[in-house]
N, C-alpha and C. Protein backbone atom coordinates (compact mmCIF):
# COMPACT_ATOMS: atom_id res chain seq x y z
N UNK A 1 3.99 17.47 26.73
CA UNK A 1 3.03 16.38 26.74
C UNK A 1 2.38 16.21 25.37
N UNK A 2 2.42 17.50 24.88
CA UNK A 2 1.64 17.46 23.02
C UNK A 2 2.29 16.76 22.39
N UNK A 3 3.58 16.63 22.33
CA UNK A 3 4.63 16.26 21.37
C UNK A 3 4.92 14.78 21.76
N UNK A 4 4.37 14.12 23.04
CA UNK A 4 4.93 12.68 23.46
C UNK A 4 3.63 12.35 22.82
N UNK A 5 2.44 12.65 22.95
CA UNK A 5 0.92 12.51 22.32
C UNK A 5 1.43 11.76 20.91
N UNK A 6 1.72 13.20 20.20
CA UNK A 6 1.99 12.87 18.98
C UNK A 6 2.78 12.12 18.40
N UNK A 7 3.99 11.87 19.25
CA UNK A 7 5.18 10.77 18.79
C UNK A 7 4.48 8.95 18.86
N UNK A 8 4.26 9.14 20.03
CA UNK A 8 3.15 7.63 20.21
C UNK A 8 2.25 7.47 19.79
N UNK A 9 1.64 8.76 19.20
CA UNK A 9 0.14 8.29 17.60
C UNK A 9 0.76 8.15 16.20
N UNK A 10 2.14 8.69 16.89
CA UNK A 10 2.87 8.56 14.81
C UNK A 10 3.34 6.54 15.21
N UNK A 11 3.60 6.43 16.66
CA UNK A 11 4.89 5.06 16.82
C UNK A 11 3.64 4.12 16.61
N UNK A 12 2.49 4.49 17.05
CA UNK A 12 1.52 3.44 16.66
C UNK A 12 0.73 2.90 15.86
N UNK A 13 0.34 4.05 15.05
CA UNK A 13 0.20 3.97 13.77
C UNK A 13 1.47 3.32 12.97
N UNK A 14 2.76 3.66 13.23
CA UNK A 14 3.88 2.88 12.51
C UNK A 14 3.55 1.07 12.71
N UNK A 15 3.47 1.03 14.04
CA UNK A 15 2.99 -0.76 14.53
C UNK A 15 2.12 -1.25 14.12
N UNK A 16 0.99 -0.57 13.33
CA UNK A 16 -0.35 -0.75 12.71
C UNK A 16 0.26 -1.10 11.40
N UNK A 17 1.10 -0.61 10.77
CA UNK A 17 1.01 -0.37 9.55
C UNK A 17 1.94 -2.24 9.60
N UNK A 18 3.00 -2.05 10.14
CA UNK A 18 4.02 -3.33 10.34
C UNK A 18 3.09 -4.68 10.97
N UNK A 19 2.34 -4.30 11.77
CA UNK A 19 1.31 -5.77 12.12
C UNK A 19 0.06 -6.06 10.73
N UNK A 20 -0.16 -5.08 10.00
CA UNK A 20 -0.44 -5.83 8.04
C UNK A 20 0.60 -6.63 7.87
N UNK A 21 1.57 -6.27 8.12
CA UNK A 21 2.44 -7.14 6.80
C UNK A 21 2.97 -8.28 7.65
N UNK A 22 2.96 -8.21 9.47
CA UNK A 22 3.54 -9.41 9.53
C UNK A 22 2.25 -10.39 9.75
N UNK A 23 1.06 -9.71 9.70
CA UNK A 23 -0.33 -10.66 9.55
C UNK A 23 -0.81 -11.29 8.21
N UNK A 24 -0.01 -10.38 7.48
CA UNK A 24 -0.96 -10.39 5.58
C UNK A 24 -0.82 -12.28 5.53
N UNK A 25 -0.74 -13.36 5.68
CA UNK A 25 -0.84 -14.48 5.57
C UNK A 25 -2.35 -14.77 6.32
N UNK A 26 -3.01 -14.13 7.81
CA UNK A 26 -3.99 -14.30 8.27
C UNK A 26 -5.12 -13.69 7.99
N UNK A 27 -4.61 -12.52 7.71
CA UNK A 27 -5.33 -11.56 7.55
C UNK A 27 -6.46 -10.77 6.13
N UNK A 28 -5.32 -11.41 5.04
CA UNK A 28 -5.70 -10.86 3.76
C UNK A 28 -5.77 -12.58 2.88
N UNK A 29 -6.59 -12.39 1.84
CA UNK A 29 -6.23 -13.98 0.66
C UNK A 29 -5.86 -13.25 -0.36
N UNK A 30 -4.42 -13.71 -0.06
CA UNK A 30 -3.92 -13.23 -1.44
C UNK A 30 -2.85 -14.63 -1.93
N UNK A 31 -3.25 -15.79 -2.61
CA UNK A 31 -2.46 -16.40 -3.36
C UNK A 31 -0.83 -16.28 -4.06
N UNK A 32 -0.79 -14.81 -4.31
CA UNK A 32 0.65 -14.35 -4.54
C UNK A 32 1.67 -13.98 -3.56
N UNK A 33 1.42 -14.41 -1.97
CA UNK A 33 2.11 -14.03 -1.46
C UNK A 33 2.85 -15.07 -1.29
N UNK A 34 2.57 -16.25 -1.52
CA UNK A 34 3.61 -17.01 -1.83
C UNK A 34 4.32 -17.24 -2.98
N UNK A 35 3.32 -17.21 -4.31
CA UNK A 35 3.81 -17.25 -5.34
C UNK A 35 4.77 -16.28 -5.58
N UNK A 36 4.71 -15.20 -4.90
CA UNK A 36 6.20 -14.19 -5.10
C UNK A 36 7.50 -14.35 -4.52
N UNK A 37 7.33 -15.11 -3.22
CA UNK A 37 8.47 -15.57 -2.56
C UNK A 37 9.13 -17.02 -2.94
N UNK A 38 8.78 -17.46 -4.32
CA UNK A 38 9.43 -18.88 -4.93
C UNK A 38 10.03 -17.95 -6.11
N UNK A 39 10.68 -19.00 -6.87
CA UNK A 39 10.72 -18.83 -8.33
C UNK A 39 10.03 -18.29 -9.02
N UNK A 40 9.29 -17.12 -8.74
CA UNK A 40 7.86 -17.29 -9.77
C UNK A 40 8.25 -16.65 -10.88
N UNK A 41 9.32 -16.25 -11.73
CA UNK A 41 9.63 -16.13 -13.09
C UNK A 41 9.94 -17.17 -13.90
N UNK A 42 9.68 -18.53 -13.67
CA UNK A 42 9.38 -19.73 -14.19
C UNK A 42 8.19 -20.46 -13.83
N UNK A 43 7.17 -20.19 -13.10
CA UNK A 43 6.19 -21.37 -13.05
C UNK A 43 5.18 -20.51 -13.41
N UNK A 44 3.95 -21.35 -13.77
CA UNK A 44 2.57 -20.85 -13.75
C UNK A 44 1.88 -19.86 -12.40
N UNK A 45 1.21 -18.98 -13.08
CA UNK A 45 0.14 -18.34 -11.95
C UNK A 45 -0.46 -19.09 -11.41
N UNK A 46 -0.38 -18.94 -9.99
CA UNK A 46 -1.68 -19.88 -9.03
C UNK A 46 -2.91 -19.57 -9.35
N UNK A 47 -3.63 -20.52 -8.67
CA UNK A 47 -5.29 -20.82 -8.61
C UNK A 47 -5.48 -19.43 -8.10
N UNK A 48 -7.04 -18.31 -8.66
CA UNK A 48 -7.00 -17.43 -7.56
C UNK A 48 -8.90 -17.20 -7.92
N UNK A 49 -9.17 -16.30 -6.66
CA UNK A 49 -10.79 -16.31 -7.08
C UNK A 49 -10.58 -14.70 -7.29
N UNK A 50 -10.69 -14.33 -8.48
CA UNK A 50 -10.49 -13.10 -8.93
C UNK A 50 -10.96 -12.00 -7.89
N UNK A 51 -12.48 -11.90 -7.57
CA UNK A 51 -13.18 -11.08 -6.69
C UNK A 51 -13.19 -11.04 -5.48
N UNK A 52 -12.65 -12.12 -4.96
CA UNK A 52 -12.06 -12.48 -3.75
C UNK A 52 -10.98 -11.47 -3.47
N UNK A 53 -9.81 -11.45 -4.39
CA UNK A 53 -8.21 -11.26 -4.69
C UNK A 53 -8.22 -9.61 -4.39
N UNK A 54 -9.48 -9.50 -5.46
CA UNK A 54 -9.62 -8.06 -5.48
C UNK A 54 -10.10 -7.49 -4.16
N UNK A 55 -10.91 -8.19 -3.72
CA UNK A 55 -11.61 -7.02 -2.32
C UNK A 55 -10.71 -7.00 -1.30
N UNK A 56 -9.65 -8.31 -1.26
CA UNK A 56 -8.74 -7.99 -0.01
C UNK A 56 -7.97 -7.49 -0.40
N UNK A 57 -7.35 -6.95 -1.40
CA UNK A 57 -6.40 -6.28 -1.88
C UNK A 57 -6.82 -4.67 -1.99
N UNK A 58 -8.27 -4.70 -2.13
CA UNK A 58 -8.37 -3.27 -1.79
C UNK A 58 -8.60 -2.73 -0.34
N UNK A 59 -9.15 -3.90 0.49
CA UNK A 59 -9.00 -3.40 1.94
C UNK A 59 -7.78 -3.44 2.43
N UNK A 60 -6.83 -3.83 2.32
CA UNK A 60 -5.58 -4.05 2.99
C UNK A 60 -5.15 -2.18 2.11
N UNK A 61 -5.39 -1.99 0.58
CA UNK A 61 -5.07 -0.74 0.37
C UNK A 61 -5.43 -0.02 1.18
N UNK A 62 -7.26 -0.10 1.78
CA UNK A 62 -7.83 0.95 2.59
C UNK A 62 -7.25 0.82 3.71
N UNK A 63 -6.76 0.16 3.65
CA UNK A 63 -6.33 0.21 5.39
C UNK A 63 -4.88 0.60 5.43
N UNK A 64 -4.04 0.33 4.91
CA UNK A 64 -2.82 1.21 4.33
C UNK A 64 -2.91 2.91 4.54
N UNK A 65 -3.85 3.02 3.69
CA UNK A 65 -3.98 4.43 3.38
C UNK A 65 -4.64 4.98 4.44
N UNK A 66 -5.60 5.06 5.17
CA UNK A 66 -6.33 5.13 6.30
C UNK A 66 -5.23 5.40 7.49
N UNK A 67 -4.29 4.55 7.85
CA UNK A 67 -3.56 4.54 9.02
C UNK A 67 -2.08 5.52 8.36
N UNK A 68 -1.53 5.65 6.75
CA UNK A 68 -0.51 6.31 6.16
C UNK A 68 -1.40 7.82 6.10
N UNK A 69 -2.39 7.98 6.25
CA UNK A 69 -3.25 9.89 5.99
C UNK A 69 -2.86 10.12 7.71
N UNK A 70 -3.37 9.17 8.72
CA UNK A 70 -3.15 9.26 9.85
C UNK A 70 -1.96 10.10 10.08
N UNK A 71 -0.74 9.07 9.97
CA UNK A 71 0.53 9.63 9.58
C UNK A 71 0.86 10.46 9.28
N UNK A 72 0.79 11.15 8.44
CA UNK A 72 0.93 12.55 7.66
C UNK A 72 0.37 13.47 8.23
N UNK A 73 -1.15 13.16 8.53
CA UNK A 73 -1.81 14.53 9.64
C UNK A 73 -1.05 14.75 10.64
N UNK A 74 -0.59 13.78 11.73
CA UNK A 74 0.22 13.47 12.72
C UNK A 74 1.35 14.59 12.66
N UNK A 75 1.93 13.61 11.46
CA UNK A 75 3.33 14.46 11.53
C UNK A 75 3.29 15.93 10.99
N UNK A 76 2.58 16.50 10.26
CA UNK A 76 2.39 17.61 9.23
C UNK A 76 1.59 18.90 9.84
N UNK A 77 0.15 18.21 10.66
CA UNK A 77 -0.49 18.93 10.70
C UNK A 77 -1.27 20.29 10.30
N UNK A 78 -1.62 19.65 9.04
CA UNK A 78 -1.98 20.58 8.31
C UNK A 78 -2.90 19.85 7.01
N UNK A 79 -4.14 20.29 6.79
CA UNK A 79 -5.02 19.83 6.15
C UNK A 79 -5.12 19.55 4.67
N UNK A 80 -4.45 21.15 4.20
CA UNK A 80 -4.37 20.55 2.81
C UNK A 80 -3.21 19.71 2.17
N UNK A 81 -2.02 19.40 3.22
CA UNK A 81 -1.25 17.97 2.47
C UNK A 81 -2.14 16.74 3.20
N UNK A 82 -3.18 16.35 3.97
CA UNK A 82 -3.58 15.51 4.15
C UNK A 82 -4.93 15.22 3.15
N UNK A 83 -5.26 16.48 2.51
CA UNK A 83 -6.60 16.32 1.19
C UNK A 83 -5.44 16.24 0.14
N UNK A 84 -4.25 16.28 0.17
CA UNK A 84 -3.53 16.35 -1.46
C UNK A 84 -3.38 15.06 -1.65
N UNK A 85 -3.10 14.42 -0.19
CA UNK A 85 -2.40 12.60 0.23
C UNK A 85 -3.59 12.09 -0.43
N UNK A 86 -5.02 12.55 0.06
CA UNK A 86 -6.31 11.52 -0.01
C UNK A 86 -6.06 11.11 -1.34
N UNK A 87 -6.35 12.51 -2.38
CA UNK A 87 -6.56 12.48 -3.57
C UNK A 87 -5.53 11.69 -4.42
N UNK A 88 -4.31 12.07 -3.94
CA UNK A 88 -3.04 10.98 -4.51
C UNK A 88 -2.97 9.56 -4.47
N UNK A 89 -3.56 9.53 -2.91
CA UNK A 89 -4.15 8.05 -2.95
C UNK A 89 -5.06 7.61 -3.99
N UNK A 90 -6.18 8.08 -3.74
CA UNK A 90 -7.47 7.64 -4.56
C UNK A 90 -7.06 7.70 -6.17
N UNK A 91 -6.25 8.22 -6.54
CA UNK A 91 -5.94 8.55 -7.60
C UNK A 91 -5.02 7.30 -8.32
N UNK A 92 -4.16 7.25 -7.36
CA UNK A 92 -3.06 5.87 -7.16
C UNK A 92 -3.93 4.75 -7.07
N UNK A 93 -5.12 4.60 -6.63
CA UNK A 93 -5.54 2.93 -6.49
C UNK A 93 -6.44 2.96 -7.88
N UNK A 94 -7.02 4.12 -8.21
CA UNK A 94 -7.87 3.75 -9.67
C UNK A 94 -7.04 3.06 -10.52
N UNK A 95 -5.88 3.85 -10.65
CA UNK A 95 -4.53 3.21 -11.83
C UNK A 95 -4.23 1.76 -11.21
N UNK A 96 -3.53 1.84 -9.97
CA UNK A 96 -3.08 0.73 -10.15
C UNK A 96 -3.59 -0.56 -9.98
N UNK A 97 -5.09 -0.58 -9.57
CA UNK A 97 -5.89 -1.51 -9.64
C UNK A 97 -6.16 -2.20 -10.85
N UNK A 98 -6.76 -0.99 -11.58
CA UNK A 98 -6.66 -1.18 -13.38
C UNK A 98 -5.66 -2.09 -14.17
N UNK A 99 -4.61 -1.53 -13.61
CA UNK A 99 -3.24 -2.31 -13.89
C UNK A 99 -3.28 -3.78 -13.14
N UNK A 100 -3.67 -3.89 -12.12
CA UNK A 100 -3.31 -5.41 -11.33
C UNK A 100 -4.11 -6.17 -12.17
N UNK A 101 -5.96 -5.38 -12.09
CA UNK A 101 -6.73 -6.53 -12.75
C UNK A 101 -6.29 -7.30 -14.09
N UNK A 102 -5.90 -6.18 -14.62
CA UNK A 102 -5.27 -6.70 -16.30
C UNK A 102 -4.25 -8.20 -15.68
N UNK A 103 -3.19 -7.97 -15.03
CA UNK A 103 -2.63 -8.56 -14.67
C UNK A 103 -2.80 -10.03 -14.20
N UNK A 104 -4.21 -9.87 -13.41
CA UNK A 104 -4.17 -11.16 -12.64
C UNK A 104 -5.22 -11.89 -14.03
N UNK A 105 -6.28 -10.73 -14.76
CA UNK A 105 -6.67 -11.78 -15.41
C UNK A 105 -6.18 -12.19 -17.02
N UNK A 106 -4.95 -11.65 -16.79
CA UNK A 106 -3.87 -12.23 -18.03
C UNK A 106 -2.87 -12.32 -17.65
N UNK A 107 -2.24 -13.14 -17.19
CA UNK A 107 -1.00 -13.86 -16.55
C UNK A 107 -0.48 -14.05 -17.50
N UNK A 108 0.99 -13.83 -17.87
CA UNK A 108 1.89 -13.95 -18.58
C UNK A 108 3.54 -13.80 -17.89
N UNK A 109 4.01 -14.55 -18.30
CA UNK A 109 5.62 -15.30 -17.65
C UNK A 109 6.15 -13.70 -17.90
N UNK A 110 5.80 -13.00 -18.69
CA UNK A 110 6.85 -12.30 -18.71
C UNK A 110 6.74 -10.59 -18.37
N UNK A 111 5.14 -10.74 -17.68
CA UNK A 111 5.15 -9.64 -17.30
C UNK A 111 4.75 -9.47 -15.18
N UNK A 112 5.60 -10.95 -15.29
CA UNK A 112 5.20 -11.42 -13.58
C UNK A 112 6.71 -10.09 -13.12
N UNK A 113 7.60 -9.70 -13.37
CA UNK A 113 8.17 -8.83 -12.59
C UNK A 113 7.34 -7.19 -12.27
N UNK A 114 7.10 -7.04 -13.33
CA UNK A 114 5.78 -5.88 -13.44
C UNK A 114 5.06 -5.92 -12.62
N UNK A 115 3.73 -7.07 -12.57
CA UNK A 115 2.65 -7.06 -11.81
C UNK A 115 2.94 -6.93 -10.55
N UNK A 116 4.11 -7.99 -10.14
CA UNK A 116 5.04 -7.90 -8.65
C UNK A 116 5.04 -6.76 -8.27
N UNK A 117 5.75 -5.86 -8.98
CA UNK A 117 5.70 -4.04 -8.66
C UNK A 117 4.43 -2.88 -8.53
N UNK A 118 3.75 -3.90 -9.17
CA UNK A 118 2.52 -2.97 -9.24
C UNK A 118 1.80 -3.44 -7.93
N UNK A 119 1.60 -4.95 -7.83
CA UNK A 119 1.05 -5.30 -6.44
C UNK A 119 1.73 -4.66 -5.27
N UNK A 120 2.97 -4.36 -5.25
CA UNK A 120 4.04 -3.62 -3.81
C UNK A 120 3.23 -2.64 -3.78
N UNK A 121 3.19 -1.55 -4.90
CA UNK A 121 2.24 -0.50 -4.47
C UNK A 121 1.08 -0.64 -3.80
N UNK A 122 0.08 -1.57 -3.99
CA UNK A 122 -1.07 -1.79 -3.56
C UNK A 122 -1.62 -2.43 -2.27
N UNK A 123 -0.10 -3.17 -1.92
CA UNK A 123 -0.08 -4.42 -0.49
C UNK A 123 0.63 -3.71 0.25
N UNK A 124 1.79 -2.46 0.24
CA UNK A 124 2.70 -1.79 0.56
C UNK A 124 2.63 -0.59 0.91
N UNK A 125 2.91 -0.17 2.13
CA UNK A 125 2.73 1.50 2.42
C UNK A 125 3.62 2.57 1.70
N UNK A 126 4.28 1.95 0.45
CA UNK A 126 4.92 2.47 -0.73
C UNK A 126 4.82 3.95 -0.76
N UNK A 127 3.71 4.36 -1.45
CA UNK A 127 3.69 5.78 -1.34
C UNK A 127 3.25 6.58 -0.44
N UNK A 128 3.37 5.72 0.84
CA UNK A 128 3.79 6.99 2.01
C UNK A 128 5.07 7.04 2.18
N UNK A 129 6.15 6.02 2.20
CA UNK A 129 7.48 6.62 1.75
C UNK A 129 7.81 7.53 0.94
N UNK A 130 7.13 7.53 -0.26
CA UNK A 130 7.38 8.69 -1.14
C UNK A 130 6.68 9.79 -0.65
N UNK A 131 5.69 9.82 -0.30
CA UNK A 131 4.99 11.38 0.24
C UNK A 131 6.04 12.32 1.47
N UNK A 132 6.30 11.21 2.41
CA UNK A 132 6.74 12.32 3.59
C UNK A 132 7.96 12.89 3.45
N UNK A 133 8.88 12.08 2.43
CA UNK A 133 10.32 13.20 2.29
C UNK A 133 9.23 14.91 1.68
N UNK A 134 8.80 14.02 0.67
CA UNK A 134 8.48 15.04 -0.53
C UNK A 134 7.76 16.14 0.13
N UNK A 135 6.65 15.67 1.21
CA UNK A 135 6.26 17.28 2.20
C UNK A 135 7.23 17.35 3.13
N UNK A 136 8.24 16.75 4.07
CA UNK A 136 9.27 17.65 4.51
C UNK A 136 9.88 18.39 3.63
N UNK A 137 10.27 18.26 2.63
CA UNK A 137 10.89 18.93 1.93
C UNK A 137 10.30 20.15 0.94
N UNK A 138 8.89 20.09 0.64
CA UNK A 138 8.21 20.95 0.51
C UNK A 138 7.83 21.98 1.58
N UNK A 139 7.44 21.83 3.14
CA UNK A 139 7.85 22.48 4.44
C UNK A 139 8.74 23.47 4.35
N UNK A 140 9.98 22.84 4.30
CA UNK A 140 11.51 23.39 4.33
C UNK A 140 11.21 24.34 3.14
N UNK A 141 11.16 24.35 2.15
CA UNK A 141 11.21 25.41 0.84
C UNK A 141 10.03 26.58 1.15
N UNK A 142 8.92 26.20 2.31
CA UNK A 142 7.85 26.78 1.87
C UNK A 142 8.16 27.83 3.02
């Protein structure tokens, strides 16, 4: 019964994480989510309200990360890879925020594949893909 517990707090938290992204049009204002799905290595940056851009982009992070620590406790159970995750996180949004802002408030044609990548990290449960091989596989060695 522990282990069905835990499979349906990992499967739901998974549905949490997948109902962001098939909501992020209702849910979040982010102007580039269309501008990324056109041409956008030929046209101008859209209209955007900088502070706006920014706060939903960091709640959709918090909320990413929030339901991806979930995850990891879930599956791992064990505290200090879920304080190593926090810190990796927190660590990960100082940078790559830093990096977006530059980005959104200097738009340039030729560094729109970049910013694209840098925003995946930030809109994207990205580096919880990278975390959970890396502690199974730290597990296994340990």
């Amino acid at each position: 019964m522990d282990r069905l517990i835990k499979y349906l707090g990992i499967a739901t938290l998974f549905l949490l994480l997948i109902l962001i992204r098939f909501f992020e049009d209702t849910l979040f204002y982010d102007p580039y989510l269309s501008f990324f799905q056109n041409d956008y290595l030929y046209i101008d940056s859209p209209r955007r309200e900088v502070a706006k851009l920014v706060a939903f982009t960091t709640l959709r992070y918090g909320l990413n990360t929030i339901i991806s620590l979930g995850i990891i406790y879930l599956i791992f159970k064990d505290k200090s890879i879920l304080k190593f995750s926090a810190i990796i996180y927190a660590l990960a949004f100082v940078a790559l925020i830093l990096v977006y802002l530059y980005f959104v408030v200097n738009p340039r044609q030729e560094d729109y594949y970049l910013f694209f990548n840098i925003r995946r990290f930030l809109i994207q449960p990205i580096i919880l893909i990278l975390l959970l091989p890396a502690f199974y596989y730290h597990k296994l060695k340990g």
